[in-house]
PDB file of N, CA and C in Angstrom:
ATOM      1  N   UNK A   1     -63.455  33.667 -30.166  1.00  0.00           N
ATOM      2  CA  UNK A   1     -62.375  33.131 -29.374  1.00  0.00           C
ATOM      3  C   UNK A   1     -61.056  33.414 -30.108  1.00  0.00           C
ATOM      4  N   UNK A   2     -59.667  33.818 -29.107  1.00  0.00           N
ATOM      5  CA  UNK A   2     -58.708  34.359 -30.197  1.00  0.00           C
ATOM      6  C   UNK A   2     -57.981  33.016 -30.022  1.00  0.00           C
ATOM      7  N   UNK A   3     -57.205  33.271 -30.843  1.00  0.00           N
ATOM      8  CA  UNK A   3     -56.240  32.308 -32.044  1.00  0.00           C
ATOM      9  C   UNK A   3     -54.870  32.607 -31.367  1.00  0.00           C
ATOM     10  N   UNK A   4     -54.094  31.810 -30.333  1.00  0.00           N
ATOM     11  CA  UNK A   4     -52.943  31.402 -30.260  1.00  0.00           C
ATOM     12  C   UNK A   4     -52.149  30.880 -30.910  1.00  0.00           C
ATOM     13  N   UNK A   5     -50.266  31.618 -30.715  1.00  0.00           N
ATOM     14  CA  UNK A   5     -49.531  30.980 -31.590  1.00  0.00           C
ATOM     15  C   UNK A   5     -48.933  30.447 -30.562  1.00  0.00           C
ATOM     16  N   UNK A   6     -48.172  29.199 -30.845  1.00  0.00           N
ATOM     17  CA  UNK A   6     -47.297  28.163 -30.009  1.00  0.00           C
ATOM     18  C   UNK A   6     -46.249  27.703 -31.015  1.00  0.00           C
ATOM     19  N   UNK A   7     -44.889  27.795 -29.989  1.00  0.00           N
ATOM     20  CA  UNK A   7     -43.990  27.163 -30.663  1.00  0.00           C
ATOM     21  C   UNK A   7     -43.491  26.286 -29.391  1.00  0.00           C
ATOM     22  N   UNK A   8     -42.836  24.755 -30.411  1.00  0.00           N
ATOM     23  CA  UNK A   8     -42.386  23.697 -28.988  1.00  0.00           C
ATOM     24  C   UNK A   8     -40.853  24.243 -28.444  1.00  0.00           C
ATOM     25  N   UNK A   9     -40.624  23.868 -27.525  1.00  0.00           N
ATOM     26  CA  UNK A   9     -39.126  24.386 -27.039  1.00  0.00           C
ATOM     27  C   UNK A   9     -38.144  22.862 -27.387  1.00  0.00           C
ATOM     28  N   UNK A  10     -37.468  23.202 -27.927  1.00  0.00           N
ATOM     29  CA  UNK A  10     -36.291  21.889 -28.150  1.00  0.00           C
ATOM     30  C   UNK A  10     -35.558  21.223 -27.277  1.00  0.00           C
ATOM     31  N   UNK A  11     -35.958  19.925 -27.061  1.00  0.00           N
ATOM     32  CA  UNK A  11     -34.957  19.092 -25.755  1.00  0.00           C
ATOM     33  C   UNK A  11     -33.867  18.527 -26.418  1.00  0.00           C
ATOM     34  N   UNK A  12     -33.117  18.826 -27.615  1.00  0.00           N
ATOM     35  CA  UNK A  12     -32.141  18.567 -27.785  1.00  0.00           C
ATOM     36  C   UNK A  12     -31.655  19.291 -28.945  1.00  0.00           C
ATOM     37  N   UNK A  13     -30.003  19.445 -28.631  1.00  0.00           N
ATOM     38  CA  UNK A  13     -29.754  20.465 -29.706  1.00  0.00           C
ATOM     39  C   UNK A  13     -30.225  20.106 -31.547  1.00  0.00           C
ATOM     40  N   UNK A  14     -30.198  20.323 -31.899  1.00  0.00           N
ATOM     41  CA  UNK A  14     -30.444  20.932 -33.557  1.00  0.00           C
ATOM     42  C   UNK A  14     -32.101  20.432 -33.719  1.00  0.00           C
ATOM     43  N   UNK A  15     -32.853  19.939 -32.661  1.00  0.00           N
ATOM     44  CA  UNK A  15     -33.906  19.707 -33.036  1.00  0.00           C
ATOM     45  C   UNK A  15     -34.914  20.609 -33.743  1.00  0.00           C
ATOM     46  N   UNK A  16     -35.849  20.769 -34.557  1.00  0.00           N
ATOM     47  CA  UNK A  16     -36.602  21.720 -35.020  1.00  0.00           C
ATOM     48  C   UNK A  16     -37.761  22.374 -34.354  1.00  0.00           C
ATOM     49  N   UNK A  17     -37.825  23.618 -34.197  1.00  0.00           N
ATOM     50  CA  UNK A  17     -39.096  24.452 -33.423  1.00  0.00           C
ATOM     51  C   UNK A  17     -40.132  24.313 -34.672  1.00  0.00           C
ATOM     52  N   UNK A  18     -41.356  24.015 -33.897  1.00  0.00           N
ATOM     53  CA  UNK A  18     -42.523  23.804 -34.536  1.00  0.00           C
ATOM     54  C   UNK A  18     -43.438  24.530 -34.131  1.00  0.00           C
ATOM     55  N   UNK A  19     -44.142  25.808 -35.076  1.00  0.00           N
ATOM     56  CA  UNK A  19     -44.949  26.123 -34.153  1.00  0.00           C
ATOM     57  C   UNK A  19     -46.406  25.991 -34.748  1.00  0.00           C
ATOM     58  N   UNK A  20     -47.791  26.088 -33.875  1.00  0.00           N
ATOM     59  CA  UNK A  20     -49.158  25.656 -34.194  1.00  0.00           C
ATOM     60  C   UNK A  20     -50.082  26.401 -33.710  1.00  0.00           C
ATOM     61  N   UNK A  21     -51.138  26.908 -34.410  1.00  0.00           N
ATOM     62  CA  UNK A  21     -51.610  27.738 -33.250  1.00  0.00           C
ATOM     63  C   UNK A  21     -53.043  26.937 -32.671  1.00  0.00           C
ATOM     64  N   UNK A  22     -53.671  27.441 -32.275  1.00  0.00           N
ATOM     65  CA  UNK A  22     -54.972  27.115 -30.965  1.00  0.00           C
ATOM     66  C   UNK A  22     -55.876  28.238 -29.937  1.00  0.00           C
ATOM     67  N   UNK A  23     -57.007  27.854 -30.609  1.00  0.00           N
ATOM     68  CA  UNK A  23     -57.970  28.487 -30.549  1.00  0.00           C
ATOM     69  C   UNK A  23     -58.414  28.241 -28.913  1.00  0.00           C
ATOM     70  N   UNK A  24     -58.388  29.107 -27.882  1.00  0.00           N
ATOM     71  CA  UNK A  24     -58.743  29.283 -26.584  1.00  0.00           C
ATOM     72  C   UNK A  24     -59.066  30.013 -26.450  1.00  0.00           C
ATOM     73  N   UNK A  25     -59.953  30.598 -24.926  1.00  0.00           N
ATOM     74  CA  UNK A  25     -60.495  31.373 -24.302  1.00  0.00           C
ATOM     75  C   UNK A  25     -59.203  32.432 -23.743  1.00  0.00           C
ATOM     76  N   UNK A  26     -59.720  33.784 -23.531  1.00  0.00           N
ATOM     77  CA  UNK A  26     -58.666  34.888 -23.086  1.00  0.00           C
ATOM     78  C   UNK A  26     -58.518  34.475 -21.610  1.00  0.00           C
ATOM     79  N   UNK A  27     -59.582  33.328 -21.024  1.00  0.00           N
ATOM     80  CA  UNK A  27     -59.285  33.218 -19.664  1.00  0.00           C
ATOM     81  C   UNK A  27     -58.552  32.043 -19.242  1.00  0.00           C
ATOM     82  N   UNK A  28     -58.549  31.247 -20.039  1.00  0.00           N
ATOM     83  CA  UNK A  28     -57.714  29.659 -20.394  1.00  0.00           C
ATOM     84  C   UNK A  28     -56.247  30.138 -19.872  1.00  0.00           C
ATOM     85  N   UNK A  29     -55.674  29.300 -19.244  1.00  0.00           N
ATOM     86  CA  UNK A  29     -54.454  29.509 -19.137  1.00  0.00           C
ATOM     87  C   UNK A  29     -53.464  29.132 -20.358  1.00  0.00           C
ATOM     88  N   UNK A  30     -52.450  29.311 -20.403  1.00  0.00           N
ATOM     89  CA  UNK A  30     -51.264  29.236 -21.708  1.00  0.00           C
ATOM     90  C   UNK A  30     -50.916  27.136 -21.575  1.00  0.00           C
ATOM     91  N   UNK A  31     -50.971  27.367 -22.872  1.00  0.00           N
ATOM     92  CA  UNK A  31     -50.488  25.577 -22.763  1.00  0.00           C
ATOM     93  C   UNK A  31     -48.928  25.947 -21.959  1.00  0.00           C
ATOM     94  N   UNK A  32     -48.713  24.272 -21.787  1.00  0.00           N
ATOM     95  CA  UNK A  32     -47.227  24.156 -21.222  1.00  0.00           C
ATOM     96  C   UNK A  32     -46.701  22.897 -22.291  1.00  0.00           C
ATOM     97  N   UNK A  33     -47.788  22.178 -22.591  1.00  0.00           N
ATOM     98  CA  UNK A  33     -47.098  20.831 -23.317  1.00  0.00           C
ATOM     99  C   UNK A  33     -48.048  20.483 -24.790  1.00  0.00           C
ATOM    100  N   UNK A  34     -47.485  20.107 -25.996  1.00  0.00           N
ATOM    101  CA  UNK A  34     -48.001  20.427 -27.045  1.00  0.00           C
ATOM    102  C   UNK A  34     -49.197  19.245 -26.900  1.00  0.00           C
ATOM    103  N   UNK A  35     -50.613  19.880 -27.432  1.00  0.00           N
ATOM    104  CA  UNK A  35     -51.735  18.732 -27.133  1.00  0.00           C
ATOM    105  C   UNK A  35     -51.597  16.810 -27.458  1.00  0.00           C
ATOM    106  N   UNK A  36     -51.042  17.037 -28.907  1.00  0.00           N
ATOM    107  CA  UNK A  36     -51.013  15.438 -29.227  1.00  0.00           C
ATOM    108  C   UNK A  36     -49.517  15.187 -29.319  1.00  0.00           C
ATOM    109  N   UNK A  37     -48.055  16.118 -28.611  1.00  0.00           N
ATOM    110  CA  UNK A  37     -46.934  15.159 -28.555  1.00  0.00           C
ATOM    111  C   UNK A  37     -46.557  15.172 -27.144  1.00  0.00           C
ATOM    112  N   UNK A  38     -47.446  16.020 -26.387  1.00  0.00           N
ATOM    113  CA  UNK A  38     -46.688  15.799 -25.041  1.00  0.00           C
ATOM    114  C   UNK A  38     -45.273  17.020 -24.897  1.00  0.00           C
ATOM    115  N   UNK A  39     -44.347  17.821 -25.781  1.00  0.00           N
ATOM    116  CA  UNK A  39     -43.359  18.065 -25.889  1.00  0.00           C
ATOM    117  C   UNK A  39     -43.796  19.581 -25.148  1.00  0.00           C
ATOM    118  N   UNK A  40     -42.739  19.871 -24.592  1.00  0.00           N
ATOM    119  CA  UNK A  40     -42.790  21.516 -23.775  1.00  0.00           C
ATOM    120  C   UNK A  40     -43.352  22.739 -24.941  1.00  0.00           C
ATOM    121  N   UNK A  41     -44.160  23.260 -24.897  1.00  0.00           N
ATOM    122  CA  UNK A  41     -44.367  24.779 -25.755  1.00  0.00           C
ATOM    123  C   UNK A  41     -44.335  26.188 -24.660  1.00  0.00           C
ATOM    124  N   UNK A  42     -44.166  27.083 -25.624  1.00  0.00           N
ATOM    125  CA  UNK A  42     -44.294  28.504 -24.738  1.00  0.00           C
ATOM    126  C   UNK A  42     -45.034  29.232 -26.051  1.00  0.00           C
ATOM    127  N   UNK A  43     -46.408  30.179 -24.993  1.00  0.00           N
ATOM    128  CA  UNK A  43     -46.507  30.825 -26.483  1.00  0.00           C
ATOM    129  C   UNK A  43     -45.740  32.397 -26.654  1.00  0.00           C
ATOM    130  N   UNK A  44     -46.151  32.200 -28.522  1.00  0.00           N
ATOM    131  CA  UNK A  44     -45.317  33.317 -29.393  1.00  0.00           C
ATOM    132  C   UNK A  44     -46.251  34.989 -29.104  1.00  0.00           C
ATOM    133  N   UNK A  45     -45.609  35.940 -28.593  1.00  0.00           N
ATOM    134  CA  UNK A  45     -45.878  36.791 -28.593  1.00  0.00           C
ATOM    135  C   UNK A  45     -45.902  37.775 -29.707  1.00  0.00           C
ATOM    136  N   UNK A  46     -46.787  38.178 -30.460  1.00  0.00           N
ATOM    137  CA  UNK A  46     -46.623  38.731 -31.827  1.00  0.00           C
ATOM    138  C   UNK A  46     -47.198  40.466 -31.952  1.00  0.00           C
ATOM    139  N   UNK A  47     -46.800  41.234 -32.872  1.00  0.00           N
ATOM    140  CA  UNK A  47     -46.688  42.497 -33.000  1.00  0.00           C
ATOM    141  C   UNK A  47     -48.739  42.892 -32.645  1.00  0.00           C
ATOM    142  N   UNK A  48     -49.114  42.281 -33.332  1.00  0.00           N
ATOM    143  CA  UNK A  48     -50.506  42.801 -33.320  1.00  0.00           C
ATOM    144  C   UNK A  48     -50.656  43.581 -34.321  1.00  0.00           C
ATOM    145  N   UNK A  49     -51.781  44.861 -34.082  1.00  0.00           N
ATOM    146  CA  UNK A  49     -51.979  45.700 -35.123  1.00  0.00           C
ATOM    147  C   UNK A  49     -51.319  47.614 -34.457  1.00  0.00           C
ATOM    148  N   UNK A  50     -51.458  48.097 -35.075  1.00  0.00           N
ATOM    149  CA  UNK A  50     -51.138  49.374 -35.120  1.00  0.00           C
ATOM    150  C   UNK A  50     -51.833  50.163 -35.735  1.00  0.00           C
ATOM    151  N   UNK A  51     -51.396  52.175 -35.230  1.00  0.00           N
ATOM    152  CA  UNK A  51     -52.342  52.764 -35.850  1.00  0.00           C
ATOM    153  C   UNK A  51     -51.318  53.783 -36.558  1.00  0.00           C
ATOM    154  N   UNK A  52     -51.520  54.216 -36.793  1.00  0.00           N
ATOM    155  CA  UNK A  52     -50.625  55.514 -38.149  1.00  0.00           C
ATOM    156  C   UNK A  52     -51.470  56.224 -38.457  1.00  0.00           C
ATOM    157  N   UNK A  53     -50.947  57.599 -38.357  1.00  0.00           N
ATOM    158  CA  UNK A  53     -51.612  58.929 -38.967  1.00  0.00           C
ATOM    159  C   UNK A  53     -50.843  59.855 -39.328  1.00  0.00           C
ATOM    160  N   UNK A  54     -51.357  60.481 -40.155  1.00  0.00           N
ATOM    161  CA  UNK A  54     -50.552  61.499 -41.261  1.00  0.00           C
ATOM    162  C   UNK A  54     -50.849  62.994 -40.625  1.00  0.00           C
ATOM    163  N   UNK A  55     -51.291  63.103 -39.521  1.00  0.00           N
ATOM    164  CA  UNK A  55     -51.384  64.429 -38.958  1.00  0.00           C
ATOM    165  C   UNK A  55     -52.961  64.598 -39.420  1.00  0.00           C
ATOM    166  N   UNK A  56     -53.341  65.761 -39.159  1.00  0.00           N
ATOM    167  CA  UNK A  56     -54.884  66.400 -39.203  1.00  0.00           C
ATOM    168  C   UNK A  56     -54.983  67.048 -40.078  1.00  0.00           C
ATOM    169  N   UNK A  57     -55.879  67.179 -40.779  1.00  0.00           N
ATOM    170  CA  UNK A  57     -56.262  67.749 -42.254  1.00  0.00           C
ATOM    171  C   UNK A  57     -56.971  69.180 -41.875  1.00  0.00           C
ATOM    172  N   UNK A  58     -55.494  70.186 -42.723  1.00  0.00           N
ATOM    173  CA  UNK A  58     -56.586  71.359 -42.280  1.00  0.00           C
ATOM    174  C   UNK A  58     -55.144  72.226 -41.672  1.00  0.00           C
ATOM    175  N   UNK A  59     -54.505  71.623 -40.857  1.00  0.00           N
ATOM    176  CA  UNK A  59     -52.890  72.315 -40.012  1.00  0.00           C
ATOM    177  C   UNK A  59     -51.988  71.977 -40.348  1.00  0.00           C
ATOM    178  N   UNK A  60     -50.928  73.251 -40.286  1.00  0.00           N
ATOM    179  CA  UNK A  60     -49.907  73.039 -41.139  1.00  0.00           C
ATOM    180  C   UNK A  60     -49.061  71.924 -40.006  1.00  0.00           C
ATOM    181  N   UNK A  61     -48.803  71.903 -38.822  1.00  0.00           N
ATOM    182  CA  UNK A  61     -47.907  71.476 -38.052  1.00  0.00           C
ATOM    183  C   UNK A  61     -46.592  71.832 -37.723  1.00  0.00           C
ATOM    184  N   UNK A  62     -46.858  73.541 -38.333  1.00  0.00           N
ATOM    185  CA  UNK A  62     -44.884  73.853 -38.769  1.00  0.00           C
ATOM    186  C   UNK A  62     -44.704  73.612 -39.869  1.00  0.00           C
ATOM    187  N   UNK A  63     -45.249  73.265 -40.528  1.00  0.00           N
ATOM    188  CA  UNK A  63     -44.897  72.853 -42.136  1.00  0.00           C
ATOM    189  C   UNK A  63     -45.207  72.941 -43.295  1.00  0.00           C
ATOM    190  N   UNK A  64     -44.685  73.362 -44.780  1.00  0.00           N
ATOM    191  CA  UNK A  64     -45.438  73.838 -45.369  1.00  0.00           C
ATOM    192  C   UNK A  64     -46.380  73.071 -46.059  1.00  0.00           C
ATOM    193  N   UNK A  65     -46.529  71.561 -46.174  1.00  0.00           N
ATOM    194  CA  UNK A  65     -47.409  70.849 -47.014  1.00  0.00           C
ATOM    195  C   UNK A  65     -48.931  70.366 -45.985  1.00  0.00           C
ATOM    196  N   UNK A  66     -48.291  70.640 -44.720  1.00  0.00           N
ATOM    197  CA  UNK A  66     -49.513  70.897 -43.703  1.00  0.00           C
ATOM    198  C   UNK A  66     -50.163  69.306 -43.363  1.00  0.00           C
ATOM    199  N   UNK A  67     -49.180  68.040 -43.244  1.00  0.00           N
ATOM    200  CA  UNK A  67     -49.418  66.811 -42.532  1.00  0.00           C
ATOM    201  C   UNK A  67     -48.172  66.814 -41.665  1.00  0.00           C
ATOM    202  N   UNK A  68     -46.977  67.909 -41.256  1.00  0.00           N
ATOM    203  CA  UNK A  68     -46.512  68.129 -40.292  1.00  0.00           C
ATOM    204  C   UNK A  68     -45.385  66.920 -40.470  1.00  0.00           C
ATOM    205  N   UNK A  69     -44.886  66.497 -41.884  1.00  0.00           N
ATOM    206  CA  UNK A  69     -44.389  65.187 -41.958  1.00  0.00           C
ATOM    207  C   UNK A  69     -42.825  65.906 -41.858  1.00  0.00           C
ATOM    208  N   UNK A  70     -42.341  67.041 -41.926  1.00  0.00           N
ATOM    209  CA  UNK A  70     -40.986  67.735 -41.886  1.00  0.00           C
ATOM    210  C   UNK A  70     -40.383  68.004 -43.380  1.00  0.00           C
ATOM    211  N   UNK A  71     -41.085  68.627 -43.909  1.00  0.00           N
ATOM    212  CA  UNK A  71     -40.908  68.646 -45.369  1.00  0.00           C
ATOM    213  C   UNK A  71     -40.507  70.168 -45.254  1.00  0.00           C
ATOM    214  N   UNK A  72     -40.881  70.970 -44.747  1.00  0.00           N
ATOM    215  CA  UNK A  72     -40.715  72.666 -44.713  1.00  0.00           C
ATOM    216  C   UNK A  72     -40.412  73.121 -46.070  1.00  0.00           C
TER     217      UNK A  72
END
């Protein structure tokens, strides 16, 4: 089950954002109100993972060190 992040939305100015996360189903809908204060949340949308590659081993790419990184 994945791991939600939540932060509360502030009903008054300088109040502090708190955020918590919570373990739900991908089919669960998104909280709206934090479980034990009642207070408004929205959840945090975060980068995730990524992939990176150095080109193919073996071709130059145009280039002379041959990972095509623009070194010529």
């Amino acid at each position: 089950m994945p791991t939600y992040v939540y932060e509360t939305i502030p009903s008054k100015l300088g109040e502090k954002v708190v955020q918590f996360e919570v373990q739900q189903s991908m089919k669960e809908a998104s909280l709206t109100t934090h479980p034990e204060t009642g207070q408004a949340v929205k959840r945090v949308i975060s980068g995730g993972y990524g992939y990176v590659s150095k080109g193919r081993s073996g071709t130059s790419g145009g280039h002379s060190c041959g990972h095509g990184c623009g070194c010529d």
